[in-house]
Protein backbone atom coordinates (compact mmCIF):
# COMPACT_ATOMS: atom_id res chain seq x y z
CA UNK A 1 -10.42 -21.42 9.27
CA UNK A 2 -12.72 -19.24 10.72
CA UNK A 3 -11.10 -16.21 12.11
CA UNK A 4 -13.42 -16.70 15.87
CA UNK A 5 -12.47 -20.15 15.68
CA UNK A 6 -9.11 -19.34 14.82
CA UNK A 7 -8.94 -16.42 17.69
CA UNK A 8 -10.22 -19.76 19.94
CA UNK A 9 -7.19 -22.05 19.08
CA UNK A 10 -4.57 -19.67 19.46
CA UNK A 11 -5.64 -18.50 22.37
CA UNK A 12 -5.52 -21.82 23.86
CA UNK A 13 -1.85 -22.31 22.44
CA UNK A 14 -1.30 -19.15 24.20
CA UNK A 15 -2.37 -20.53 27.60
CA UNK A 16 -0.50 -23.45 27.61
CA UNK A 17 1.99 -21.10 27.02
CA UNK A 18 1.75 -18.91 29.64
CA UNK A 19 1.34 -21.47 32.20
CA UNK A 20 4.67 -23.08 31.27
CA UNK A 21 6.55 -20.59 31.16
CA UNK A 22 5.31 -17.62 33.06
CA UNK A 23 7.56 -16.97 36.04
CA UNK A 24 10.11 -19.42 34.67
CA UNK A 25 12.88 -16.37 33.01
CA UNK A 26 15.73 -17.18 34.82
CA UNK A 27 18.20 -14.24 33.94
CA UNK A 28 21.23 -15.89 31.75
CA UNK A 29 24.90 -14.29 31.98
CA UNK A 30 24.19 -12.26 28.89
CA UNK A 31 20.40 -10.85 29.98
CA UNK A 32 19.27 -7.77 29.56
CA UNK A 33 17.22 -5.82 32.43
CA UNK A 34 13.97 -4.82 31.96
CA UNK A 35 13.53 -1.89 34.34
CA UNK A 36 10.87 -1.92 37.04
CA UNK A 37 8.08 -0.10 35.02
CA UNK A 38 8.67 -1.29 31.56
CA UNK A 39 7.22 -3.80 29.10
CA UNK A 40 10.19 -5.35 27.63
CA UNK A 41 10.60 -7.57 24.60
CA UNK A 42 13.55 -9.62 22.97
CA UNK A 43 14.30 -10.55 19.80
CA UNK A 44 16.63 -13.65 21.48
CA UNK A 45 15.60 -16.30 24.13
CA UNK A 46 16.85 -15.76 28.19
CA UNK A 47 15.78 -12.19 27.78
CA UNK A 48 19.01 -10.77 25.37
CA UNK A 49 18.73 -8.47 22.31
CA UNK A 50 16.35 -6.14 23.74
CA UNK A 51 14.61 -4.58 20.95
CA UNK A 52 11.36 -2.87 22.97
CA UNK A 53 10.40 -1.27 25.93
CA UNK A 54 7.61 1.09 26.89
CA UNK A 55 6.39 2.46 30.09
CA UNK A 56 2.84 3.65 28.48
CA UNK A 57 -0.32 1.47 29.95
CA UNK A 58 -2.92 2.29 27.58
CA UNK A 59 -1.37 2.07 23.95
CA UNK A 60 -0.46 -0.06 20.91
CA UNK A 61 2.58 -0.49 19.24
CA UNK A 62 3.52 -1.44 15.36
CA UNK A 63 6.30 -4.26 16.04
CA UNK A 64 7.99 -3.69 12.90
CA UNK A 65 9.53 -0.40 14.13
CA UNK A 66 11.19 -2.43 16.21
CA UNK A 67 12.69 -5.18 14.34
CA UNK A 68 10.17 -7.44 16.22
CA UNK A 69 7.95 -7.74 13.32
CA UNK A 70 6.95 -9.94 10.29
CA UNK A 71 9.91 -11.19 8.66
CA UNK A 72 12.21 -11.36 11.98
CA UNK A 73 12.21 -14.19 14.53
CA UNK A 74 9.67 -12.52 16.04
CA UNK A 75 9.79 -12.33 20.43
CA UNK A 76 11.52 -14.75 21.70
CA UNK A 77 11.54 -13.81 25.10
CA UNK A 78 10.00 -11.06 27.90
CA UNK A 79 9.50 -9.18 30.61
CA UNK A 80 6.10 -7.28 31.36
CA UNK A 81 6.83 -4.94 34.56
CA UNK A 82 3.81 -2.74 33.72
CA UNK A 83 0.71 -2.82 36.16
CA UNK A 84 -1.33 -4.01 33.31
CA UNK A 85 -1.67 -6.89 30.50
CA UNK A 86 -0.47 -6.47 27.31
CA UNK A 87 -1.72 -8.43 24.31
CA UNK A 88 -0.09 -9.42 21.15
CA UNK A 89 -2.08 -9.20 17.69
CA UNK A 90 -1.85 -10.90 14.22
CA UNK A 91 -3.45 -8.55 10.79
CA UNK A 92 -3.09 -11.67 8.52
CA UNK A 93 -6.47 -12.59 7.46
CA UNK A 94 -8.60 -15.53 5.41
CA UNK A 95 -9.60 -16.15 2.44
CA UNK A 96 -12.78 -13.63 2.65
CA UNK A 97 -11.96 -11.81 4.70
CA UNK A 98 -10.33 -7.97 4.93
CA UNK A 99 -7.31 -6.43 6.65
CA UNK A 100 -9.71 -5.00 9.29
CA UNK A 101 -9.93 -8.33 10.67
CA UNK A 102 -7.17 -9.33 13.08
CA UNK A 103 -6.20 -12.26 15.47
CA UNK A 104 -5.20 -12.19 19.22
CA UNK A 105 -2.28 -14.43 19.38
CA UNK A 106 -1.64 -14.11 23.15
CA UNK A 107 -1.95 -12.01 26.57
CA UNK A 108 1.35 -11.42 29.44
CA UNK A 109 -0.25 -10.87 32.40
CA UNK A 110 1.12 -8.07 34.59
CA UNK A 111 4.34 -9.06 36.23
CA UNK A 112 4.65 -12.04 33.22
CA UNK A 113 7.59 -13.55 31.79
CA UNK A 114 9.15 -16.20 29.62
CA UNK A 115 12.50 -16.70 28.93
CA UNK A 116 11.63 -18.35 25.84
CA UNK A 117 8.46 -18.18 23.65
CA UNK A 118 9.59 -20.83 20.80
CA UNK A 119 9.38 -18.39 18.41
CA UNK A 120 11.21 -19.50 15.98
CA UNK A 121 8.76 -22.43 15.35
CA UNK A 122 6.38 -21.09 12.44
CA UNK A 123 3.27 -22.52 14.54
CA UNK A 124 4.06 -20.40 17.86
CA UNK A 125 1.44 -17.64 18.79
CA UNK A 126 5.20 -15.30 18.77
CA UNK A 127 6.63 -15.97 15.84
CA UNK A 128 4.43 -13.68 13.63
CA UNK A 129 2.94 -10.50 14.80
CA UNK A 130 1.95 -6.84 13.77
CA UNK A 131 1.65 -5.07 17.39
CA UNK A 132 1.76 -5.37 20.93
CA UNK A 133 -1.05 -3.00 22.64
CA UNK A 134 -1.04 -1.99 26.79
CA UNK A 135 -3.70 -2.19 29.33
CA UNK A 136 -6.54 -3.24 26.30
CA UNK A 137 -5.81 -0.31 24.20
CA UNK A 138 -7.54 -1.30 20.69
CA UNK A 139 -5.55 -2.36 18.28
CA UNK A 140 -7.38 -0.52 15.21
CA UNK A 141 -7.63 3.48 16.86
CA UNK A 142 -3.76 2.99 17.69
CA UNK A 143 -0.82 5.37 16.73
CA UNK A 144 -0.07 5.01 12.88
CA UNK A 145 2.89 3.66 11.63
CA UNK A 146 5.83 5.50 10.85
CA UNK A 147 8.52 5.48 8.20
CA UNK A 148 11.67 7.04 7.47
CA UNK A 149 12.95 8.79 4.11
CA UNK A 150 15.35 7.21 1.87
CA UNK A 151 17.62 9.41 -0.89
CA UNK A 152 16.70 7.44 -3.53
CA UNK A 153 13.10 5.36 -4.45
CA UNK A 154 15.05 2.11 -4.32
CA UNK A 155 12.10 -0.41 -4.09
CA UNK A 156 14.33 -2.28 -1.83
CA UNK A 157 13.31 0.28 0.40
CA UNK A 158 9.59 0.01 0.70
CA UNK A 159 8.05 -0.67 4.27
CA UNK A 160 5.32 -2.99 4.22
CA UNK A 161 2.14 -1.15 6.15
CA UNK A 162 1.22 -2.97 9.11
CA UNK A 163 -2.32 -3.89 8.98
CA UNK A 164 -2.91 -4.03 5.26
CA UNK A 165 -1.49 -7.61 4.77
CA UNK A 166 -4.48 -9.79 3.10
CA UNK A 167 -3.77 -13.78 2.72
CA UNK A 168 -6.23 -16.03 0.60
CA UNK A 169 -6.00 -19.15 -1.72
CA UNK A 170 -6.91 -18.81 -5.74
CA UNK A 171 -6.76 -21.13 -7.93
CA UNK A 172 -4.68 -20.64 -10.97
CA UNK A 173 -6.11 -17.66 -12.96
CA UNK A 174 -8.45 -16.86 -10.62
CA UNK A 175 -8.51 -12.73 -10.39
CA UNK A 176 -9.38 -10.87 -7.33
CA UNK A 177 -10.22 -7.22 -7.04
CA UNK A 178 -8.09 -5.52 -4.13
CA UNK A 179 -8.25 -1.89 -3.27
CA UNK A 180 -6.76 0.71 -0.32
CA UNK A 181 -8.66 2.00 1.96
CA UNK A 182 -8.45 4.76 4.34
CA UNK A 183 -4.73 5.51 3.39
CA UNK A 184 -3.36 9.15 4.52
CA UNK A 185 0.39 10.21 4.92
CA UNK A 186 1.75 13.11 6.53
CA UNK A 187 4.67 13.97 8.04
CA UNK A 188 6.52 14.28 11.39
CA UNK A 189 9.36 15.98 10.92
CA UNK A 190 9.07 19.61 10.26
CA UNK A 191 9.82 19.85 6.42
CA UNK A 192 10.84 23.80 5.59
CA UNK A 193 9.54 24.72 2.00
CA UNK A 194 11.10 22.78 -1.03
CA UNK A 195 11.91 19.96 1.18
CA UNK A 196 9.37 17.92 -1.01
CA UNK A 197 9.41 14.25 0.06
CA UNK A 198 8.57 11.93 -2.58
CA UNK A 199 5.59 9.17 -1.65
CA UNK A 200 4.77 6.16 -3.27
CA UNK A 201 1.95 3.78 -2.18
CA UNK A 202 2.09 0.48 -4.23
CA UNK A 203 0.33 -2.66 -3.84
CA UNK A 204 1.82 -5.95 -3.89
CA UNK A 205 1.67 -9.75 -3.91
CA UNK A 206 3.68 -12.39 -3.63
CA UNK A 207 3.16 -16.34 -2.37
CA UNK A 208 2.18 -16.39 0.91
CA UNK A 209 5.24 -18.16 1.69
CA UNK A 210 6.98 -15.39 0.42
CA UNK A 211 7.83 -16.73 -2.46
CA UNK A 212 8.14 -14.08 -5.25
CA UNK A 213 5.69 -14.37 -8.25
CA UNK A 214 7.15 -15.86 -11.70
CA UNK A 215 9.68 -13.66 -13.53
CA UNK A 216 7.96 -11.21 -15.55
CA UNK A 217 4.51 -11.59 -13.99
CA UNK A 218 2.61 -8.64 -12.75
CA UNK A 219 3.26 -8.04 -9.35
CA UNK A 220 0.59 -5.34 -8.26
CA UNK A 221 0.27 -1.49 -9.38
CA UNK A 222 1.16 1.59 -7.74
CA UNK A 223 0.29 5.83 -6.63
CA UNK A 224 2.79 8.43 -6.08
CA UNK A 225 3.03 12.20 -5.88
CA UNK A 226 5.26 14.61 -3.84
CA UNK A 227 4.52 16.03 -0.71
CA UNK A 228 4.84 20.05 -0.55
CA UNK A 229 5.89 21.25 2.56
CA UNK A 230 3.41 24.50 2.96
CA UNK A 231 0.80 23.50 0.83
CA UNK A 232 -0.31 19.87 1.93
CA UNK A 233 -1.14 18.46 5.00
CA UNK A 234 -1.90 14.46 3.48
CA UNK A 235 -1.36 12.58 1.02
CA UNK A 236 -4.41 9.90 0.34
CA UNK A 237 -2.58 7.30 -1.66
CA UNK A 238 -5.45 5.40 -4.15
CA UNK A 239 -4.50 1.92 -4.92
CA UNK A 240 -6.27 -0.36 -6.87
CA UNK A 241 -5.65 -3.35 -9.06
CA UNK A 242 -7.18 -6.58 -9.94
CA UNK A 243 -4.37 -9.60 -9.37
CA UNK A 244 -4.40 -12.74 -11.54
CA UNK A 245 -3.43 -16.35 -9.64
CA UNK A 246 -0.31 -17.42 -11.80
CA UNK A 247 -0.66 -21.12 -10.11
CA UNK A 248 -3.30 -22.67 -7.70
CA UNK A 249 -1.80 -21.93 -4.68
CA UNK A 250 -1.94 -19.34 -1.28
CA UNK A 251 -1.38 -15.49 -1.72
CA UNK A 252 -0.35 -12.23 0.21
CA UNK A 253 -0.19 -9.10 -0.69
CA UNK A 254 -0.09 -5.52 1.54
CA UNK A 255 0.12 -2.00 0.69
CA UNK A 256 4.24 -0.78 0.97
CA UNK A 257 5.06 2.74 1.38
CA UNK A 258 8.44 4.77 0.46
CA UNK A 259 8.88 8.21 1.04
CA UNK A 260 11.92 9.57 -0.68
CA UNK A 261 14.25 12.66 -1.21
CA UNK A 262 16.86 13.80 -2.89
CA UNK A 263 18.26 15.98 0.08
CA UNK A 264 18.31 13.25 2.59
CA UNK A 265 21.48 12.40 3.79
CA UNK A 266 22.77 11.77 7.49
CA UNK A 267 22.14 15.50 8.37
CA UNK A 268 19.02 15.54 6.59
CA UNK A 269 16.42 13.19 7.44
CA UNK A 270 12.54 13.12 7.34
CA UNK A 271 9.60 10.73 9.06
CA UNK A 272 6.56 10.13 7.46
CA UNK A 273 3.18 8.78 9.03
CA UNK A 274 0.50 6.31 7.17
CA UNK A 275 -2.33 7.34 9.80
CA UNK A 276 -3.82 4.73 11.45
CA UNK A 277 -6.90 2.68 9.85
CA UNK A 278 -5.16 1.66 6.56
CA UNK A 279 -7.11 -1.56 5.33
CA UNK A 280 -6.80 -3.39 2.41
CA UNK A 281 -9.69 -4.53 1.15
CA UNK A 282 -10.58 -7.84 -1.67
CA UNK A 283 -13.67 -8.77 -3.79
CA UNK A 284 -14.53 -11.49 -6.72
CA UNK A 285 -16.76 -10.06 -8.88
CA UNK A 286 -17.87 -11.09 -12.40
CA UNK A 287 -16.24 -10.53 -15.38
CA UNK A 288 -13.07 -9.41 -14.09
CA UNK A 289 -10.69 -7.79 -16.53
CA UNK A 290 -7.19 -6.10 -16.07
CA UNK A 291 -4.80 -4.41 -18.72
CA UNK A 292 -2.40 -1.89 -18.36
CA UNK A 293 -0.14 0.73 -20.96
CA UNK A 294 3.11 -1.25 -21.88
CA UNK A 295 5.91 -0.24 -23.78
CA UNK A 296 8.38 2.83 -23.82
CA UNK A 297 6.54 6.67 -22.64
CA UNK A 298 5.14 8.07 -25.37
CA UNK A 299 6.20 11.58 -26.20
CA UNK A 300 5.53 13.79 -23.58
CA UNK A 301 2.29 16.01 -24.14
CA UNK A 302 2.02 19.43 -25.07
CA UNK A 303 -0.12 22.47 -23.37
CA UNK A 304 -3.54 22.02 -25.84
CA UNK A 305 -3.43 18.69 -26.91
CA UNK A 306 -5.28 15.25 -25.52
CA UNK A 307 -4.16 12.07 -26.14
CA UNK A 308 -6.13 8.48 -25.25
CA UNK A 309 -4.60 5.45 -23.01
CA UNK A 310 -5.17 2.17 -22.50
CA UNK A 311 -7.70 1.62 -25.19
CA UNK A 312 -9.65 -2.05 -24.76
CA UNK A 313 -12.79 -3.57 -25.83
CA UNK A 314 -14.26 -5.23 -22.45
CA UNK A 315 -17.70 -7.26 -22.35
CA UNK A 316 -19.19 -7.34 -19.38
CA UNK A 317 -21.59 -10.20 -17.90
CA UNK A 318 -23.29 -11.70 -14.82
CA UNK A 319 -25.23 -9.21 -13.43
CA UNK A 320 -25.96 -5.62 -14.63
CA UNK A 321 -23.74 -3.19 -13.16
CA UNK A 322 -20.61 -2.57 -14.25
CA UNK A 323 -17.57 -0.70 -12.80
CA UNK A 324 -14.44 0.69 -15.11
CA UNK A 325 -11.07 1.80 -13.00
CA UNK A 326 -8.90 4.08 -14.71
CA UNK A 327 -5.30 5.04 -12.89
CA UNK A 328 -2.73 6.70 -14.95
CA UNK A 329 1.24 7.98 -13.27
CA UNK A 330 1.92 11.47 -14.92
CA UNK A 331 4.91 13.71 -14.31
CA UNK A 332 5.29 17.43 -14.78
CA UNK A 333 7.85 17.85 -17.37
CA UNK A 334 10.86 20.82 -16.21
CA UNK A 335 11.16 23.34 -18.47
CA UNK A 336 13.12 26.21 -15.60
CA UNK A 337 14.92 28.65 -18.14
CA UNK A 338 15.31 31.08 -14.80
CA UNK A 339 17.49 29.05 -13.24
CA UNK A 340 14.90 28.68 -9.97
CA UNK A 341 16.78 26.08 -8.16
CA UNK A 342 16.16 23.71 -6.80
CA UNK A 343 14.13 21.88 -10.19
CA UNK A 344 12.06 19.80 -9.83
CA UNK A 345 10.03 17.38 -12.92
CA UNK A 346 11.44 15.37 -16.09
CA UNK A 347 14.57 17.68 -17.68
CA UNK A 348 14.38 15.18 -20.78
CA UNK A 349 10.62 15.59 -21.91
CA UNK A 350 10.10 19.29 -22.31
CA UNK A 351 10.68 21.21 -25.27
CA UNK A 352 13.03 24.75 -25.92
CA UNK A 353 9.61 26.10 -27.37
CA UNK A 354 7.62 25.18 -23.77
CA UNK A 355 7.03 27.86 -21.67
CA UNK A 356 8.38 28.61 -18.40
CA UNK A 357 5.59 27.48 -16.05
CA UNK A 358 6.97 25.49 -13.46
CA UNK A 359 3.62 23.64 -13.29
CA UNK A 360 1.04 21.64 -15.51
CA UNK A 361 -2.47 21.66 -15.49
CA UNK A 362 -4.26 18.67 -16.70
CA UNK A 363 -7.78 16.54 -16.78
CA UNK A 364 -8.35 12.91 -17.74
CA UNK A 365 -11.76 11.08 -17.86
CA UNK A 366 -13.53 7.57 -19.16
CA UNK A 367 -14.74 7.37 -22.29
CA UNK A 368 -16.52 4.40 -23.10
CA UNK A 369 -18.15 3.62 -26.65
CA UNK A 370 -20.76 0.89 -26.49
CA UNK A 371 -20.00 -0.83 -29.79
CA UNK A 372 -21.49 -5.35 -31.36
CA UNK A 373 -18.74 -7.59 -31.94
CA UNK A 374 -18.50 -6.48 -35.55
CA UNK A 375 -17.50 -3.02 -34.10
CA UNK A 376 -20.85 -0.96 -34.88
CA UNK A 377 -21.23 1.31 -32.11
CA UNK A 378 -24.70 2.00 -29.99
CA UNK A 379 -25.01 5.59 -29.50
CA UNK A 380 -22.87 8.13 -28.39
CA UNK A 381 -20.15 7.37 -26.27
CA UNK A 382 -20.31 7.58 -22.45
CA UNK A 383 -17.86 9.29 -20.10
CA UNK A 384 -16.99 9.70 -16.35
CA UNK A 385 -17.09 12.85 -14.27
CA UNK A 386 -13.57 15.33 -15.58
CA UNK A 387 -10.96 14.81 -13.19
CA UNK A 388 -8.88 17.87 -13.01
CA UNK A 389 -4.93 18.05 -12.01
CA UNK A 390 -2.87 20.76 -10.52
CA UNK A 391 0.52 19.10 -11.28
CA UNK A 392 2.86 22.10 -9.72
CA UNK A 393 6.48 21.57 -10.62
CA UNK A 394 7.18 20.87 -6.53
CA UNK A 395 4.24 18.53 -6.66
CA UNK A 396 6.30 16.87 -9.75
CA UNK A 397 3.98 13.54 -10.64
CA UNK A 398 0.68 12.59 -9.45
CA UNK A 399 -1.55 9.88 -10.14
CA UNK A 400 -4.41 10.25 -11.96
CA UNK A 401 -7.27 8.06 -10.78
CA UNK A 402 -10.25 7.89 -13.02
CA UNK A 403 -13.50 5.68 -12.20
CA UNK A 404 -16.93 5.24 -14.72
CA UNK A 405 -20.31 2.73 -13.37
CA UNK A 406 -22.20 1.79 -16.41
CA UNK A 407 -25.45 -0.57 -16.32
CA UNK A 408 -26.25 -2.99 -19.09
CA UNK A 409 -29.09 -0.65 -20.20
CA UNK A 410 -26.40 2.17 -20.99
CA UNK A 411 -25.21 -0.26 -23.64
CA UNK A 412 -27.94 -0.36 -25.49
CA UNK A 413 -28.13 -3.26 -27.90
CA UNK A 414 -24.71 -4.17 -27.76
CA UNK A 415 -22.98 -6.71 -25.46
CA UNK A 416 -19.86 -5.08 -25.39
CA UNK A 417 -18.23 -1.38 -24.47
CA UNK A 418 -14.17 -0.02 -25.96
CA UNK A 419 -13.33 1.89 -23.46
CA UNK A 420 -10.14 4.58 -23.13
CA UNK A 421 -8.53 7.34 -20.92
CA UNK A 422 -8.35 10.81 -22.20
CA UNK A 423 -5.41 13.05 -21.27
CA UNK A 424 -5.86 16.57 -21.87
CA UNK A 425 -2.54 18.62 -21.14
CA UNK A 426 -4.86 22.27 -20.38
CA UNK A 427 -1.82 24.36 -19.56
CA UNK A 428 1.61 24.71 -18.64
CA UNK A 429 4.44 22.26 -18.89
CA UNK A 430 4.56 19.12 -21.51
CA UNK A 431 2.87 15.98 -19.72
CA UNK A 432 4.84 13.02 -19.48
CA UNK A 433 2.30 9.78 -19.33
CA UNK A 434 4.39 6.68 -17.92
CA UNK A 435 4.54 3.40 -19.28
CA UNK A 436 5.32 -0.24 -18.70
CA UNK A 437 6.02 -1.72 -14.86
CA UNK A 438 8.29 -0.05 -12.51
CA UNK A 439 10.68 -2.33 -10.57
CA UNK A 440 9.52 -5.65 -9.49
CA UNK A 441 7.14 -5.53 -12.08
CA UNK A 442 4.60 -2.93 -10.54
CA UNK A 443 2.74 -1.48 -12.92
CA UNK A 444 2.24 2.21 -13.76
CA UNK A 445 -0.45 3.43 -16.31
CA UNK A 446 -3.44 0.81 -15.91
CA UNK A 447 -7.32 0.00 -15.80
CA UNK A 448 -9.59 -2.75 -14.38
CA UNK A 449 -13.20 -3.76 -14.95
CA UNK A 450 -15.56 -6.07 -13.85
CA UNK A 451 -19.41 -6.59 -13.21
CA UNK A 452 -21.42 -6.58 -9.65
């Protein structure tokens, strides 16, 4: 549907609504009281299990904070005591369409209430929604959503970003480039030095039913790196991936943070913020190809040496300008012999014969050989720009993101290009490349391509 027509029918769902049921909250022996200059939202009907209530009249609010969100039964009943209207909004999007899009799904009038929204029907305009905004504060410039630290990066774990969900139908094998956009974490709470907080970004899909993809089917890909305390003030999580349709059928997938720590316990906690503005964004280009670095990790890399990744022969076609993504997850391996506590990096991939660096310092880049189907090659091979990484043993792992843009005419005669990652360990610290799919089959190392 389109999303103004769309906007139109829910909003007329809305009214009729409203106009039933505005005024009608009759307060039930177990209702909870909204006070006099409070928005107020429930997660029951007859106004009981308060989960919300804000006093602001000019700002939005990420319902999944508040247990209001997607996945729950949504608001089943309110109270709006504020001198203004709030409004209710939907980030699901069509086929086409990206995460910047978003739907009204209803307004409460100043002094509004319902004692029962029929939430828990699936087609109600309450029973699935991202955030609730006051007195026409704009949904998209609106606080950013916050999430706490966990102890351990149990995927179980991972908060689902509010905003970045994208919904569209494929048929089966159809592929789809998705990418991040305009992802930046910080924190809230004040973190005193070497109170590094873990962050990992991944992308995912599923049915949009929430159905999980077939067992052992990729699932999306993932960025990570530590943030130092001291030293940064954002991370900007890259994501990108290109997901194949298993079966013809409707889709969702949404970026997922989860920030983690070893020091957090109930004494010890953290917040961290994905800024406001996080999109994610989809594309169907031509030749569309996807393959990632399976297997166990290699042996970890030593200071001077380069190794090459996720070799592949990819021919392009359609059109003449071609695009080659590159991501790989590397971790500094730990090689403390001073005793420096607390350590941080991979105690099981360095080497008595490393030195004591406490960091690694490393570069990766596209090489791409233009080469016939017989494998002659055309030329000299082409690379991307040198990516360089500080990977300080605080900063632990970092992803390594790696893009090259070719045109048909770089190829020369031949119809076809084997392209490869270098890894070039420069200094410090063995490099520990990572293999195969993380939990819930998220892959780690991997590259895309396609023509546009």
């Amino acid at each position: 549907m389109h999303i103004r027509a769309k906007v139109s029918s829910l909003l007329a769902v809305a009214g009729l609504l409203f106009a039933g049921l505005v005024g009608s909250a009759s307060p039930a022996a177990a209702a909870e009281e909204c006070p006099a200059d409070r928005l107020c939202l429930y997660s029951s009907t007859q106004l009981r299990g308060l989960k919300f209530s804000a006093a602001s009249t000019n700002t939005c609010f990420w319902l999944g904070r508040y247990g209001l969100g997607e996945g729950t039964n949504g608001i089943n009943s309110y109270v709006n005591n504020l001198p203004v209207t709030a409004q209710v909004y939907q980030f699901d999007t069509g086929a086409g369409t990206d995460s910047a899009a978003r739907t009204l799904r209803g307004s409460v009038r100043a002094g509004g209430a319902s004692s029962d929204t029929d939430a828990v029907n699936p087609a109600s305009p309450w029973h699935t929604l991202d955030k609730v905004c006051t007195g026409g504060a704009d949904p998209m410039t609106s606080p950013g959503f916050d999430v706490s630290a966990h102890s351990t990066a149990d995927p179980a774990n991972y908060a689902d970003v509010p905003g970045t969900k994208l919904e569209f139908d494929a048929a089966a094998g159809a592929k789809s480039y998705l990418w991040s956009r305009d992802v930046s974490v910080r924190n809230l709470t004040s973190l005193a030095e070497h109170r590094n907080v873990g962050v990992t970004a991944a992308l995912r899909c599923m049915y949009a039913d929430g159905r999980a993809l077939p067992s052992g089917y990729e699932t999306g890909s993932y960025w990570a790196a530590n943030f130092v305390p001291t030293v940064d003030t954002a991370l900007l999580p890259s994501v990108r991936w290109t997901f194949i349709a298993p079966t013809a059928d409707r889709y969702r997938c949404r970026i997922s943070v989860l920030p983690y720590a070893t020091w957090i316990d109930a004494d010890d906690t953290a917040t961290m913020r994905v800024e406001a503005g996080a999109t994610l964004a989809r594309a169907v280009y031509s030749a569309m190809d996807r393959w990632s670095l399976g297997g166990t990790d290699p042996a970890a890399l030593a200071p001077g040496t380069t190794t090459s990744v996720l070799d592949h022969v990819y021919t392009p076609g359609g059109t003449d300008d071609i695009a080659i993504v590159m991501d790989a997850n590397v971790t500094s391996c730990n090689n403390d012999k001073d005793g420096v506590s607390p350590n941080y990096g991979i105690d099981d991939c360095s080497d008595p014969a490393d030195p004591t660096a406490h960091h690694t310092k490393a570069s990766t880049w596209i090489e791409a050989q233009p080469q016939k189907s017989d494998g002659t090659r055309c030329g000299s091979p082409l690379k991307s720009a040198v990516a360089s990484w500080n990977i300080s043993e605080r900063k632990h792992h970092q992803t390594a993101t790696n893009s090259l843009y070719l045109t048909t005419a770089d190829l020369g005669s031949c119809d076809r290009v084997r392209v490869s990652l270098k890894v070039s360990n420069t200094e410090g610290n063995r490099l520990q490349v990572h293999t195969g799919p993380a939990s819930q089959n998220i892959v780690k190392t991997h590259a895309l391509a396609f023509a546009y």
